[in-house]
Protein backbone atom coordinates (compact mmCIF):
# COMPACT_ATOMS: atom_id res chain seq x y z
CA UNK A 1 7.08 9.78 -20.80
CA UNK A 2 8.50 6.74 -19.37
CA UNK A 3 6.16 4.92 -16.84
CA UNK A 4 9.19 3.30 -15.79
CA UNK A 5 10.97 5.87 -14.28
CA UNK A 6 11.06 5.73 -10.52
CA UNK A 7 12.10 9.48 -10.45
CA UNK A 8 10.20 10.46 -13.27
CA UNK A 9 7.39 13.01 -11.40
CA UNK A 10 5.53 14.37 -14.57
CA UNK A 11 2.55 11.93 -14.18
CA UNK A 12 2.11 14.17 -11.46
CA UNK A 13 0.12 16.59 -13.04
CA UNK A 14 -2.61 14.24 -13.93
CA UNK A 15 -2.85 13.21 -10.30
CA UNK A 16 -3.07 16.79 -8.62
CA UNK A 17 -6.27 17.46 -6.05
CA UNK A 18 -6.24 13.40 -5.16
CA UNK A 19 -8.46 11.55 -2.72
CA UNK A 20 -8.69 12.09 0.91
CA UNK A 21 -9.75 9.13 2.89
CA UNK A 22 -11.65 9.40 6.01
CA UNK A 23 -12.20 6.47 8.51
CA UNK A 24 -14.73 7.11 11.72
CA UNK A 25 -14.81 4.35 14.27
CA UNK A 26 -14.41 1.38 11.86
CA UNK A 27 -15.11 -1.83 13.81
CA UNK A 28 -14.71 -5.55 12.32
CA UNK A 29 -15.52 -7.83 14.46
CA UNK A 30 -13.46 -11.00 14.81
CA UNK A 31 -14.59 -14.91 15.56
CA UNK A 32 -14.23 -14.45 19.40
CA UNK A 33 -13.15 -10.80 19.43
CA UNK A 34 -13.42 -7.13 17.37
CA UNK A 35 -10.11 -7.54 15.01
CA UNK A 36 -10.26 -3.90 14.93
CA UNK A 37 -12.21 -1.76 17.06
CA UNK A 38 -13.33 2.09 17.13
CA UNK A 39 -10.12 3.05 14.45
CA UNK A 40 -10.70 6.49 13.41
CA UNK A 41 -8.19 8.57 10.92
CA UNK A 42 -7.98 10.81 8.32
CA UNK A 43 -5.48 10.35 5.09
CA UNK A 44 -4.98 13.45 2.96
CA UNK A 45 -3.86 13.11 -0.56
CA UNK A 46 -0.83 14.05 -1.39
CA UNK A 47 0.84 12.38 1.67
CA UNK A 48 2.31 9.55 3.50
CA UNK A 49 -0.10 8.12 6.46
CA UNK A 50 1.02 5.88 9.01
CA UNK A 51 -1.57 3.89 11.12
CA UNK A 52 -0.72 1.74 14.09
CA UNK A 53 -2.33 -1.57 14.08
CA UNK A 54 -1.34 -4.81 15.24
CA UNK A 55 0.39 -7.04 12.91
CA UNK A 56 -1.64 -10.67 11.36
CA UNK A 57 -5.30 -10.50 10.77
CA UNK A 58 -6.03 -6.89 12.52
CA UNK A 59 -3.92 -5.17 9.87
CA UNK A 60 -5.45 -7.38 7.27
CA UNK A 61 -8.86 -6.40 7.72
CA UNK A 62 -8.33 -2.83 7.79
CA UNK A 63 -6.92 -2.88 4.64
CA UNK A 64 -9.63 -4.97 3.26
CA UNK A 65 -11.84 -2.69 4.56
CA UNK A 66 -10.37 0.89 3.15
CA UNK A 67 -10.65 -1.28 -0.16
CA UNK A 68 -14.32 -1.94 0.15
CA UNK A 69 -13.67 -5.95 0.75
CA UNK A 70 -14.86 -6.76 3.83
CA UNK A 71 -17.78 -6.04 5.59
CA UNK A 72 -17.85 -3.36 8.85
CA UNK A 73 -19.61 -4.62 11.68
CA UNK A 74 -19.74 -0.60 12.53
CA UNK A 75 -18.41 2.74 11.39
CA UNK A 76 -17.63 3.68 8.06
CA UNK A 77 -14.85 4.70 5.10
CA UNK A 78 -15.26 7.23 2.87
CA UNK A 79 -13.08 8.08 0.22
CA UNK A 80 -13.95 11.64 -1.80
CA UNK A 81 -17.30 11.47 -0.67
CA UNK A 82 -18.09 8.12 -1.51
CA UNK A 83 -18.73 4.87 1.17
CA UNK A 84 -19.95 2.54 -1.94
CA UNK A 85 -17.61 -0.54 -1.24
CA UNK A 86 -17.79 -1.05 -4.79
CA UNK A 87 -16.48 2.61 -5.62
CA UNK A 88 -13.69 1.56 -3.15
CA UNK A 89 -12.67 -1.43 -4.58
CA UNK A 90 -12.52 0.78 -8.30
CA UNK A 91 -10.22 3.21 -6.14
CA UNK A 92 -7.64 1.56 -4.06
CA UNK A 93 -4.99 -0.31 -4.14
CA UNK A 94 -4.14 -2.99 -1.24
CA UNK A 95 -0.37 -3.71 -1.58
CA UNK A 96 1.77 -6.45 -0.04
CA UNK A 97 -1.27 -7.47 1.98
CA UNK A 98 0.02 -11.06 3.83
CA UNK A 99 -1.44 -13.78 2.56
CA UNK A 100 -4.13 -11.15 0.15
CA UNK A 101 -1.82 -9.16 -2.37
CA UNK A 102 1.37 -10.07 -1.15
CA UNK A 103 3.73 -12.46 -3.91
CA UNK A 104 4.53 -15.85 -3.15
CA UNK A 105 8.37 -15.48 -1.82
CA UNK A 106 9.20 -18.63 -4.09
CA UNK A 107 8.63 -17.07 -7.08
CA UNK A 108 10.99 -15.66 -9.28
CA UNK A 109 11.76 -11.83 -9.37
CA UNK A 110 10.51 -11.93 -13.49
CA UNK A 111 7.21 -13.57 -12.54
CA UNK A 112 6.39 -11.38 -9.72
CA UNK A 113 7.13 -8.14 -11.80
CA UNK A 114 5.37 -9.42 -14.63
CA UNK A 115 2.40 -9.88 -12.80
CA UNK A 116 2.44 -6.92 -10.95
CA UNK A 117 2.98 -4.70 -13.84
CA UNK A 118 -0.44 -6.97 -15.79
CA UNK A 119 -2.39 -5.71 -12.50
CA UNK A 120 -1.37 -2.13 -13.12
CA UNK A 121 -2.52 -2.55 -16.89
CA UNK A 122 0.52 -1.88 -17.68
CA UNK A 123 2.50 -4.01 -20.81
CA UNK A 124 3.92 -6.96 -19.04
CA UNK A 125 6.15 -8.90 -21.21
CA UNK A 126 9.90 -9.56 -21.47
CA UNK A 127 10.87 -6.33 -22.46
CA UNK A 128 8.65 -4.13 -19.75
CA UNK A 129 10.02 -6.03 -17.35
CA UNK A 130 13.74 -5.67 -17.80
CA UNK A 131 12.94 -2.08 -18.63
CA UNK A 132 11.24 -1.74 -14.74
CA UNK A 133 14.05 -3.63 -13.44
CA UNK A 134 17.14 -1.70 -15.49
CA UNK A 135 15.11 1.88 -14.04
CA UNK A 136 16.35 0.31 -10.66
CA UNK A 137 19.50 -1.14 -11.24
CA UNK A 138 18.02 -4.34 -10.52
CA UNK A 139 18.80 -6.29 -12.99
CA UNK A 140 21.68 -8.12 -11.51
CA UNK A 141 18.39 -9.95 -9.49
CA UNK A 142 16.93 -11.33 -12.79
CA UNK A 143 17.59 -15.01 -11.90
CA UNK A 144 16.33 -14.42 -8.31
CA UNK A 145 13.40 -15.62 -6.46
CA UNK A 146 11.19 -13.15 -4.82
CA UNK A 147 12.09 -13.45 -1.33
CA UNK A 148 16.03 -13.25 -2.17
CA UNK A 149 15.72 -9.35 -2.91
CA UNK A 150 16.06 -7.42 -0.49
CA UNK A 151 13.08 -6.64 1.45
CA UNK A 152 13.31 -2.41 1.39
CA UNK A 153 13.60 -3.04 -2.80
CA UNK A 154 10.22 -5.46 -2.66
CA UNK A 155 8.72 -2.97 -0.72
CA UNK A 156 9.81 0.23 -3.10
CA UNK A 157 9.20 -2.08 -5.79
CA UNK A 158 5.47 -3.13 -5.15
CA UNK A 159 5.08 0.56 -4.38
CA UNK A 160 5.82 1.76 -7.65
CA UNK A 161 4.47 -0.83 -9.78
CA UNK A 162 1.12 -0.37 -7.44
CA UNK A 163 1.45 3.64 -8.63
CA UNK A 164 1.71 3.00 -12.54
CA UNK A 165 -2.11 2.14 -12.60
CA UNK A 166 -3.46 5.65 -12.66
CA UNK A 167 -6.86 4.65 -11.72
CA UNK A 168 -6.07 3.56 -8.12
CA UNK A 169 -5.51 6.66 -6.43
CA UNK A 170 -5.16 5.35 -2.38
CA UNK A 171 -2.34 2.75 -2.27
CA UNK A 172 -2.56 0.96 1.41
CA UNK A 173 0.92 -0.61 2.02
CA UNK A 174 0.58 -2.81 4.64
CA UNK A 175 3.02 -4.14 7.45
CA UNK A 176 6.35 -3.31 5.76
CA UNK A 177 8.05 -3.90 8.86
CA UNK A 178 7.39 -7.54 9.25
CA UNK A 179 9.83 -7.78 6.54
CA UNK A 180 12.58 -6.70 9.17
CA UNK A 181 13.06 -3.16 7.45
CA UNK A 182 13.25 -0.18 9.04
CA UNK A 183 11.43 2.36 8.23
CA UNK A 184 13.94 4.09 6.05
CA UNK A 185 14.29 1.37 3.55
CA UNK A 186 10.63 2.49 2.60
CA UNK A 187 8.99 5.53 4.10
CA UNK A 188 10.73 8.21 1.94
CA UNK A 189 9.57 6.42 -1.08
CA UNK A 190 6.23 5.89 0.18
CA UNK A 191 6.35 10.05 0.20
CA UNK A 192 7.63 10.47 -3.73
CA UNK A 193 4.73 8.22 -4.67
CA UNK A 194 2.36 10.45 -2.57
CA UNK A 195 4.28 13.15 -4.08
CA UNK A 196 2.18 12.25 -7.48
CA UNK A 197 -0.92 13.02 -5.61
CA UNK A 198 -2.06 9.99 -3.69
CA UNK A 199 -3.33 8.93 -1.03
CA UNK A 200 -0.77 6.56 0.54
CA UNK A 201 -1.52 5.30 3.87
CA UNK A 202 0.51 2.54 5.26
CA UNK A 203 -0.43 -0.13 8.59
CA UNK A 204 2.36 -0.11 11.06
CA UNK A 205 2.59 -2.44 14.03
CA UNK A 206 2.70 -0.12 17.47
CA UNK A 207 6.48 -0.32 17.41
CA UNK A 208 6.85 0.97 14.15
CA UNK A 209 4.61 3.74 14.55
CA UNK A 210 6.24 5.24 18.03
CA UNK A 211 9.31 5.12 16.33
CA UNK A 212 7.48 7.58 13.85
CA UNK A 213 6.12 9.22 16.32
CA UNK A 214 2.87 8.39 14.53
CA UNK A 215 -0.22 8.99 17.55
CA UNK A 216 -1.31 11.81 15.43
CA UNK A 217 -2.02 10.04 12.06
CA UNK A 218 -4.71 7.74 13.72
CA UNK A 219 -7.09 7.50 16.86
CA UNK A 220 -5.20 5.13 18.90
CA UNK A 221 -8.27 4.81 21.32
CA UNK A 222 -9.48 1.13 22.01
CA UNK A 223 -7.28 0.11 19.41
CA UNK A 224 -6.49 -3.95 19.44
């Protein structure tokens, strides 16, 4: 099987039955006020979820917190039956985080992959690296730093290196739109990795997630 295969689906099978996540009225309070306040949702596996949030340290600490990283001033998140923050942290994967998981745009495209692909436990020399980046017909980008890819191929990028380490099960992408994209550039991919059997849920901005039509996916009740 090659891991390196963005349209390679047979890992699926070790994935099927996944990891629902349930959030009830998760509050973190801020210095002066609650970053996030009474957020309530429910991610199935198997799926793409999309919760509004607003963008900077909001959206930061609610993906800190579905990875068992920060500590909840009220409510709770449980993933397969479990609220054990350190269970959490075994089980999901915060990607492009700002300023958390997100790589330095100065670096070059190599580096990033490289280190990506280590975080995964995945082989990460050389070689696995122009083999990730010849799956995508990126290899034209070898010589380039991070931030002078274009942002909807970071984004699927991060996404699929994120899915090659088989024991994180939830992947939280978080604010892909800041990047300027619209939501094509990375929501059907978002799907195919769900598609394996994740949990994907992914922190919009309010924008983002009317254009989605997105008031279903989340309680959007007293949020900040």
């Amino acid at each position: 099987m090659d891991l390196f295969d963005p349209d390679d689906r047979s890992r699926a099978r070790r994935h099927r039955g996944g990891l629902p996540v349930r959030v009830s009225g998760l509050t973190i309070d801020g210095p002066q006020d609650p970053l996030v306040r009474d957020l309530s949702f429910e991610a199935p596996a198997g799926e793409v979820t999309i919760v509004p949030c607003d963008p900077g340290p909001p959206q930061v600490a609610i993906a800190l917190a579905l990875a068992g990283r920060v500590e909840l001033d009220s409510g709770g998140v449980t993933i397969a039956g479990t609220h054990d923050p350190a269970r959490l942290q075994e089980l999901v994967r915060v990607v492009d985080v700002d300023q958390v998981s997100s790589p330095e745009e100065s670096l070059p495209l190599p580096f990033v992959v490289s280190e990506e692909l280590a975080l995964a436990n995945q082989h990460s020399g050389r070689s696995n690296v122009r083999e990730f980046l010849d799956a995508r017909d990126l290899r034209g980008h070898w010589r380039d730093r991070w931030d002078s890819v274009p942002a909807g191929e970071r984004i699927r990028m991060l996404l699929d290196l994120a899915a090659l380490d088989a024991t994180r099960q939830v992947l939280v992408l978080a604010g892909p739109d800041r990047h300027g994209t619209h939501h094509r550039e990375w929501l059907d991919h978002a799907r195919k990795v769900a598609a394996d059997g994740r949990t994907v849920i992914v922190l919009v901005n309010l924008t983002t997630a009317e254009a989605l039509d997105a008031a279903p996916s989340a309680s959007r009740e007293d949020l900040p």
